[in-house]
Protein backbone atom coordinates (compact mmCIF):
# COMPACT_ATOMS: atom_id res chain seq x y z
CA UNK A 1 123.09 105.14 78.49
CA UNK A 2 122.00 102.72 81.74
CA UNK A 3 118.92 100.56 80.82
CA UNK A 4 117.09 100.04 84.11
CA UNK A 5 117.77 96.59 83.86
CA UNK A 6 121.64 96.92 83.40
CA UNK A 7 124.06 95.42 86.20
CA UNK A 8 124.76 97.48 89.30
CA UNK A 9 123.31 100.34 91.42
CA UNK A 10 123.73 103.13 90.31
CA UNK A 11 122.94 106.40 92.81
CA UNK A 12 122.71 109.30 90.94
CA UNK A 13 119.46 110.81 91.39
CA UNK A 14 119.90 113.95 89.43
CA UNK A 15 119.66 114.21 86.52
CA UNK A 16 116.68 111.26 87.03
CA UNK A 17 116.02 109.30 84.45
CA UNK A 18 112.66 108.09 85.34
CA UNK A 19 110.96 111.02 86.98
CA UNK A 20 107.65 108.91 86.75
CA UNK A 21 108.96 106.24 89.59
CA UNK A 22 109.66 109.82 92.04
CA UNK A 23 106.36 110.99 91.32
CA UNK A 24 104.69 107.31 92.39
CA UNK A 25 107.24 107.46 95.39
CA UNK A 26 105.87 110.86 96.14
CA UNK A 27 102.09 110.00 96.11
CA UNK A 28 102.55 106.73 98.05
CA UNK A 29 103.89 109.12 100.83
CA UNK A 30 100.66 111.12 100.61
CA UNK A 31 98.62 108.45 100.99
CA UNK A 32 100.14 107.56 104.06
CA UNK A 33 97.84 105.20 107.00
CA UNK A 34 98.54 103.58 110.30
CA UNK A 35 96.16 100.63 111.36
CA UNK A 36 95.13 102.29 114.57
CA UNK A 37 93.27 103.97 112.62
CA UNK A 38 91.19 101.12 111.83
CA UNK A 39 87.91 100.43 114.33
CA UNK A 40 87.74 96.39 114.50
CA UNK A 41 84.97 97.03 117.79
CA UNK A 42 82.05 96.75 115.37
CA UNK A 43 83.34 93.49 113.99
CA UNK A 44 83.46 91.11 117.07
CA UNK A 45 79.58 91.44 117.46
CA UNK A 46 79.18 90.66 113.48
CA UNK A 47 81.43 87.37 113.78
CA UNK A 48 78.68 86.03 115.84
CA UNK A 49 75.72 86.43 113.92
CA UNK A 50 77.93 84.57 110.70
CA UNK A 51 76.27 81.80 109.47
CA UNK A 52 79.21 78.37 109.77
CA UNK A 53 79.86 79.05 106.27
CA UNK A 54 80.34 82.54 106.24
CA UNK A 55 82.22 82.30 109.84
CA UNK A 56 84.94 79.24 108.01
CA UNK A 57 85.03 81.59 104.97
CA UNK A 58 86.01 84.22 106.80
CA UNK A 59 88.66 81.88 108.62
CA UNK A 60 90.09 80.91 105.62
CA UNK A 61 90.76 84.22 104.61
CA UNK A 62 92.18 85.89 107.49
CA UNK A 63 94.84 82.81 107.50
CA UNK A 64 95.73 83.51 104.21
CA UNK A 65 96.01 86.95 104.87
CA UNK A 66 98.15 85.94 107.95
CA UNK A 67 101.17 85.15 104.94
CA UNK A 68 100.48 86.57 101.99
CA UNK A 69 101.79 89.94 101.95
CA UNK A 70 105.17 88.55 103.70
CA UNK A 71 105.23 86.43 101.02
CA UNK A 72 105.05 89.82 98.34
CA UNK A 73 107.86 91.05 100.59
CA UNK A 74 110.25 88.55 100.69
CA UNK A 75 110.31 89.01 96.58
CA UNK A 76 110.54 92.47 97.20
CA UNK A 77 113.40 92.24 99.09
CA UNK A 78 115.20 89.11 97.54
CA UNK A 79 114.29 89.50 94.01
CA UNK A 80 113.16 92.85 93.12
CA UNK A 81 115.13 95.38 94.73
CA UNK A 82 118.58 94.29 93.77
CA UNK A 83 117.51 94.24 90.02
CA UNK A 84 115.79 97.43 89.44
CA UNK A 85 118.76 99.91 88.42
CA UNK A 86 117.24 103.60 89.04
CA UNK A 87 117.41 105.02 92.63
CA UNK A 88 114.00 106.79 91.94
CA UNK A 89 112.58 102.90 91.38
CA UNK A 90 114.12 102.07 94.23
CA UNK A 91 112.46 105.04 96.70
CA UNK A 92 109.34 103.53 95.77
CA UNK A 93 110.12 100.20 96.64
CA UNK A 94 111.53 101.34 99.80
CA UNK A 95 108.16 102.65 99.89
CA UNK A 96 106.45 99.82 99.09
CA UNK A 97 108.12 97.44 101.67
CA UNK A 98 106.77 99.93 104.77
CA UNK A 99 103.19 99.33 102.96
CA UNK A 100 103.79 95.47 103.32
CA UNK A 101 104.84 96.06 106.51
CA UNK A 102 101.60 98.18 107.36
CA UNK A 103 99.61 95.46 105.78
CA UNK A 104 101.20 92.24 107.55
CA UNK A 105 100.26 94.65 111.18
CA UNK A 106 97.01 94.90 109.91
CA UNK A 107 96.71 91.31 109.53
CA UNK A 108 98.04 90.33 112.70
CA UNK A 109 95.77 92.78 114.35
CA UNK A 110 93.06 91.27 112.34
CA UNK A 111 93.74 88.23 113.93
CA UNK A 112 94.30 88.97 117.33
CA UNK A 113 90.98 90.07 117.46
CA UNK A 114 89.05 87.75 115.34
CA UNK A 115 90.31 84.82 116.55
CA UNK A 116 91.24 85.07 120.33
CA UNK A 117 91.49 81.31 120.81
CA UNK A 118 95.31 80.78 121.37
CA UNK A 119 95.21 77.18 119.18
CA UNK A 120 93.26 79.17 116.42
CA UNK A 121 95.77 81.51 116.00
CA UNK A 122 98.29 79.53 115.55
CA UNK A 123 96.66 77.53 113.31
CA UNK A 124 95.91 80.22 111.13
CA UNK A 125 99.57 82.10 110.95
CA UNK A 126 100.59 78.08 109.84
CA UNK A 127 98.05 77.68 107.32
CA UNK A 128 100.92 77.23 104.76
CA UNK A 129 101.82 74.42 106.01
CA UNK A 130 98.16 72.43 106.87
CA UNK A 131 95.70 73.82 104.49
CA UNK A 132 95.98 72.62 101.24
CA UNK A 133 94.12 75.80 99.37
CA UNK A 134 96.81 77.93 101.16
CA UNK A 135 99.59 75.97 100.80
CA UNK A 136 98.79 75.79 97.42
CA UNK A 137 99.08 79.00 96.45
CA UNK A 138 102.31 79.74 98.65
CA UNK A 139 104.04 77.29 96.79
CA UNK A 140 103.36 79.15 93.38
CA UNK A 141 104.53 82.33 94.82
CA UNK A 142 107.95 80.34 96.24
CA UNK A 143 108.31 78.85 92.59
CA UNK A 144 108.86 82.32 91.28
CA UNK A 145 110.67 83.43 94.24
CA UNK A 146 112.94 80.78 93.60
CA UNK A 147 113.25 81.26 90.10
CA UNK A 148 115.56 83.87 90.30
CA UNK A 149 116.79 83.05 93.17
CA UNK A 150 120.48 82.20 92.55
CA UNK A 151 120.55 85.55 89.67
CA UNK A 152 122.75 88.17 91.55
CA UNK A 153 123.35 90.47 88.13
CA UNK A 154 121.06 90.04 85.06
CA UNK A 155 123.82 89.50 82.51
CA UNK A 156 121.94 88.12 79.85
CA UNK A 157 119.07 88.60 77.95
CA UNK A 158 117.62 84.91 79.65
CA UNK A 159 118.58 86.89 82.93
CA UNK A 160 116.11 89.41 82.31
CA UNK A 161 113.31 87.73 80.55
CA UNK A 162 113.45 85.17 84.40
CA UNK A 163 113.46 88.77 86.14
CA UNK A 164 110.26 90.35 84.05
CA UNK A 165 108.52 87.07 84.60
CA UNK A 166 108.80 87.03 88.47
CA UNK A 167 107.53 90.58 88.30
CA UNK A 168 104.87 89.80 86.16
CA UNK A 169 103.68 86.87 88.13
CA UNK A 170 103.86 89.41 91.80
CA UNK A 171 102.34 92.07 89.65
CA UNK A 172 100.01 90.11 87.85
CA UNK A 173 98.91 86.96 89.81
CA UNK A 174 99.72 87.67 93.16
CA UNK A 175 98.47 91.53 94.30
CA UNK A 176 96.66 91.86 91.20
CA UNK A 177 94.91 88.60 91.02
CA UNK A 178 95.21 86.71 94.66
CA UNK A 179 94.54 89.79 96.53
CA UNK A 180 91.94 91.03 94.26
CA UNK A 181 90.12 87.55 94.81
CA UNK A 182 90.50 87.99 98.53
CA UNK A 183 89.31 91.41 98.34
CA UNK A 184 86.18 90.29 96.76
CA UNK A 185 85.00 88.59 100.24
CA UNK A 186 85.67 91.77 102.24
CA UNK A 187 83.28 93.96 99.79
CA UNK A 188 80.69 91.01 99.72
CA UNK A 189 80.61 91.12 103.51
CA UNK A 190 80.56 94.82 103.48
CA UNK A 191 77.33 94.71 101.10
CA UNK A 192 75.67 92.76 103.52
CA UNK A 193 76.33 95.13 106.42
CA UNK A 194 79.12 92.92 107.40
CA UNK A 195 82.60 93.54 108.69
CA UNK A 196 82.64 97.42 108.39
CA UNK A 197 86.02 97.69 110.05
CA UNK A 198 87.96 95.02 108.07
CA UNK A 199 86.45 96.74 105.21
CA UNK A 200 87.66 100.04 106.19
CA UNK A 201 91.57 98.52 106.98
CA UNK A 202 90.91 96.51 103.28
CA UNK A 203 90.03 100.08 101.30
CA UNK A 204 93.40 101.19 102.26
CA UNK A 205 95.23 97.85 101.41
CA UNK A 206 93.22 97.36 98.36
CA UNK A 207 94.59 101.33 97.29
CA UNK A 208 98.33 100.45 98.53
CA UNK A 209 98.17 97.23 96.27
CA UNK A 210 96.52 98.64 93.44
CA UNK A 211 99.33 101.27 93.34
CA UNK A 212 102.06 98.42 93.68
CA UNK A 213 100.60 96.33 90.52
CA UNK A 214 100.87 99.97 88.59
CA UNK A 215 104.53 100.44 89.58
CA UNK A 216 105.40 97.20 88.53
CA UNK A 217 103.60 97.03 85.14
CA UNK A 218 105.26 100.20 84.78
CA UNK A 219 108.61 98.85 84.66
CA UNK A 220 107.60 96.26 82.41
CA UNK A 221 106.41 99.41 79.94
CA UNK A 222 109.84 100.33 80.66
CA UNK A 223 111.48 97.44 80.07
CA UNK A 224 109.80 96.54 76.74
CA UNK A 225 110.63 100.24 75.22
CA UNK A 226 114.35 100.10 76.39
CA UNK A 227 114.91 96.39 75.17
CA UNK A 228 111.79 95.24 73.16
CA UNK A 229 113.16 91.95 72.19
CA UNK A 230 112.56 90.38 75.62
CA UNK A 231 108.70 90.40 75.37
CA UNK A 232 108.26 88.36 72.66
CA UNK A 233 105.64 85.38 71.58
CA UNK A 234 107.77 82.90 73.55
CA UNK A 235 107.25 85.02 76.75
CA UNK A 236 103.00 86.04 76.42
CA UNK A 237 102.81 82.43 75.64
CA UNK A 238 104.40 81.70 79.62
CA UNK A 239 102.37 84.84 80.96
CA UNK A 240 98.77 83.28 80.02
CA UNK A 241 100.47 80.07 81.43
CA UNK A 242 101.23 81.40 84.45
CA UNK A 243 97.83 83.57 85.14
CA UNK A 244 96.15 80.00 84.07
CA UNK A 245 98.21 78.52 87.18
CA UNK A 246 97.01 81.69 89.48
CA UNK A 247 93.41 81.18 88.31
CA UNK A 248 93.40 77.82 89.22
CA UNK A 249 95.16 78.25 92.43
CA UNK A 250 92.64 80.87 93.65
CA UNK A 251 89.87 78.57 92.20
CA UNK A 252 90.63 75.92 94.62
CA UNK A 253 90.77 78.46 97.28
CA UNK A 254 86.95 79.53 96.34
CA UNK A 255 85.77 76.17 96.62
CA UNK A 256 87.30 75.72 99.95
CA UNK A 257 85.65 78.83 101.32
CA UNK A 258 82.68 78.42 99.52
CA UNK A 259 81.44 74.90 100.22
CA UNK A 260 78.19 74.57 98.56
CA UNK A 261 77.56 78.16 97.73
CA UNK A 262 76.66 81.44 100.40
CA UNK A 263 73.93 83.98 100.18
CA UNK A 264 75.12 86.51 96.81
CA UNK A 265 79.10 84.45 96.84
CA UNK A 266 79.70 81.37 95.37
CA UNK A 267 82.96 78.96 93.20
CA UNK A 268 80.80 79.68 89.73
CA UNK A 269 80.74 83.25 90.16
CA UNK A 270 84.21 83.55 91.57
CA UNK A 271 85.18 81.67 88.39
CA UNK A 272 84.11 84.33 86.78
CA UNK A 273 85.64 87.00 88.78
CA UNK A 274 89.01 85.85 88.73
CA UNK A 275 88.64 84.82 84.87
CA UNK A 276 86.91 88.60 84.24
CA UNK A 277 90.13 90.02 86.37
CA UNK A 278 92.74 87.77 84.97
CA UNK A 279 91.65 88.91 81.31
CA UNK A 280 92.48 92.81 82.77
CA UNK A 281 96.09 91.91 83.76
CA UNK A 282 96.35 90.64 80.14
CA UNK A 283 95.11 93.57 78.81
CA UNK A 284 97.41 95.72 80.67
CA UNK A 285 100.27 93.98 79.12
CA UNK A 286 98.98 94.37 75.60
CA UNK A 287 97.87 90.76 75.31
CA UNK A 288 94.75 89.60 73.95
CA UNK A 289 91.82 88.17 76.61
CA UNK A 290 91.96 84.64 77.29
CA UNK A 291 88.60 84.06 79.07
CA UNK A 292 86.23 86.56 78.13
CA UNK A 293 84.11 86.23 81.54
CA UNK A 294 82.24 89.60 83.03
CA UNK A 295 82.08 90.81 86.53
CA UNK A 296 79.60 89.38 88.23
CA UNK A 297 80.13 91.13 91.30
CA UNK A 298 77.77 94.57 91.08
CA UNK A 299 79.96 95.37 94.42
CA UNK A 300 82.90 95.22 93.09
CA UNK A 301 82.01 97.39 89.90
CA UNK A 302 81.02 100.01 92.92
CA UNK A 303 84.52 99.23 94.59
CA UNK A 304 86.58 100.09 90.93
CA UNK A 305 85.25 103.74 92.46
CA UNK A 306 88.05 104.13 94.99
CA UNK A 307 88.75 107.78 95.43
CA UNK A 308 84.52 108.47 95.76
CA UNK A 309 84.72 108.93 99.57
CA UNK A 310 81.53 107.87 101.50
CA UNK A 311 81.38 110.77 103.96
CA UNK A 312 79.24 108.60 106.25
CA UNK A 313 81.58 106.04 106.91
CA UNK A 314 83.17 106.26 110.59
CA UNK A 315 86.35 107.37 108.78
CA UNK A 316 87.12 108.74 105.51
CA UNK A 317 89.83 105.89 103.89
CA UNK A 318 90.78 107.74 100.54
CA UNK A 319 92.49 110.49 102.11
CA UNK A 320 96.01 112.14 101.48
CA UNK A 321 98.00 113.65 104.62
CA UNK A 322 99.79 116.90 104.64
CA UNK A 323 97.13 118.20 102.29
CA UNK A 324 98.68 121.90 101.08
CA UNK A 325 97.03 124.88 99.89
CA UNK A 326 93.90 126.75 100.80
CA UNK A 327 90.06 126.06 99.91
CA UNK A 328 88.17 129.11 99.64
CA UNK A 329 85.04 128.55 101.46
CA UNK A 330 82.62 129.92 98.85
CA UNK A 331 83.56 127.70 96.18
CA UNK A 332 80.86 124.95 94.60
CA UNK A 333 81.29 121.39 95.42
C-alpha cells in the first residue's frame, strides 16, 4: 500500500485514502473571503492619532507582512507540494496557495493605504534586505527552504525525516509561531480601539493560517503512524532546536518594534507570548513543554474564541458561503 510519503504522484482519488485531507479541502472552500471585503477607511484617521512608537511598530509589521506569506508559498510550492503523495492532500494545498495568495493582496492593499509615500513603500516590500529583525527571520525560513531544496523524490528514510522537518518548521515556527506573534499586535491595537479594519482582514488570515498549521500537523500524525521510526529522540531533539531559533528570531523582532515598552505591549511580555505559544506547537507534536511561560495577553485568550461572531462589528468575519439548508424561524438561539 502507498505511504503518503512514497515517491511519485499518484491520481487516484477514489477509493481515497485520506478522506480527512477532502474534508479540510472542503471546509477551506466554505470559508471562502475576498479582501474587498475588508473596510481600511476607518484606519487612515487612527494612523494619525499613533503615538511614534506605536506608528514605527506598526511599520515594522506591515513590512514584514509585505513578505512573509510569499515566503510560506514559495515552500508550498517548491517543497511541499511535490512531496505529499495523496491527491486529496494535494486539493488542499491547491487550496491553501489561493489563501496565500488572498493574504499577500491583503498585504499589499494594506500597504497601499497605510503608507502612501512612494519611498515608504518601497522600503517596506524590501525590508528583507535592510532591516535586520526582518531579514533575520527570512533567512531562517530560506534555511529550511533550502534544505530540501535539491530532494526531487524522498528515497530514503534521511529524505523524509529533511521533508517532516521543513514542514514542521512552516507549520510550527513560521504560521504557527511568526504569524501568531504578528497577530498579537493587530488584537492589541484592536483592544485599544485601534485599527478595526486591519483587524477585521487579520480575523480571516489568522482563521486561514490556523487551518494551514492543522493540515500540516496532520500529516505529520500521518506520517508518524505510517512510518513511526522517523520521529524519533534524534528528531524532537532538532524540533525544540529549531522553535528555540524561531523564538529568538521573533524576539529580536519584539524588541525592534517595541523600543522601550508601549501602553499594555512590551519585549518581556512578548517573551512570554511566544515562549507560552511555542510550548503549544510542542504539545501538538506530543513533546514535552520547554518554557513553561503563560499568556499574558487577556486579548489574545478572547481571540482563541474565533468562531464567537461579534454581531456588531461592521462585518461578520467567521462566516461560511453557500450556507445550505433551512432555519426555521421559531427556533431558540
Amino acid at each position: 500500500m502507498t505511504m503518503l510519503l512514497d515517491p511519485g504522484m499518484d491520481l487516484t482519488l477514489r477509493p481515497m485514502r485520506y478522506p480527512d485531507f477532502y474534508e479540510r479541502f472542503r471546509a477551506a472552500i466554505r470559508n471562502t473571503w475576498t479582501v474587498e471585503e475588508v473596510d481600511l477607511a476607518s484606519d487612515v484617521p487612527d494612523l494619525a492619532k499613533l503615538s511614534d512608537g506605536e506608528r514605527h511598530l506598526v511599520h515594522r509589521l506591515v513590512a514584514f507582512f509585505a513578505t512573509g506569506d510569499s515566503i510560506v508559498a514559495n515552500n508550498l510550492v517548491l517543497n511541499l507540494y511535490q512531496h505529499v503523495n495523496a491527491p486529496e492532500a494535494r486539493l488542499y494545498l491547491s487550496r491553501q496557495l489561493y489563501e496565500e495568495a488572498v493574504h499577500v493582496q491583503f498585504y499589499l492593499t494594506l500597504l497601499d493605504t497605510y503608507l502612501p509615500d512612494h519611498d515608504e513603500r518601497a522600503k517596506a516590500f524590501a525590508a528583507v534586505e535592510h532591516i535586520p529583525s526582518i531579514r533575520d527571520k527570512a533567512e531562517f525560513c530560506f534555511r529550511w527552504i533550502d534544505s530540501i531544496g535539491s530532494l526531487h523524490r524522498l528515497e530514503s528514510r534521511a529524505d523524509r525525516r529533511a521533508f517532516l522537518l521543513n514542514l514542521i518548521c512552516f507549520a510550527a515556527c513560521v504560521e504557527g509561531l511568526f504569524f501568531y506573534g504578528a497577530f498579537a499586535y493587530v488584537y492589541w491595537l484592536r483592544s485599544r480601539g485601534l485599527l478595526s479594519g486591519l483587524a477585521t482582514g487579520t480575523n480571516w488570515v489568522f482563521r486561514d493560517e490556523s487551518m494551514h498549521m492543522e493540515f500540516a500537523f496532520t500529516v505529520v500524525d500521518t506520517v508518524r503512524a505510517e512510518e513511526p521510526d522517523l520521529f524519533d529522540d534524534e528528531m524532537a531533539a532538532q524540533v525544540r532546536t529549531m522553535l528555540d531559533e524561531a523564538v529568538a528570531a521573533e524576539l529580536a523582532f519584539a524588541r525592534d518594534l517595541c523600543g522601550d515598552g508601549l501602553p499594555g505591549m512590551n519585549t518581556a511580555d512578548m517573551r512570554r507570548y511566544l515562549e507560552y505559544v511555542a510550548d503549544a506547537r510542542l504539545a501538538r507534536l506530543g513533546l514535552p513543554p520547554v518554557y513553561g511561560s503563560t499568556n499574558p495577553f487577556p486579548f489574545m485568550e478572547l481571540q482563541d474564541v474565533q468562531e464567537l461572531t461579534n454581531f456588531f462589528e461592521r462585518r461578520v468575519s467567521a462566516y461560511q458561503v453557500a450556507v445550505e439548508g433551512t432555519v426555521a424561524l421559531d427556533e431558540a438561539f
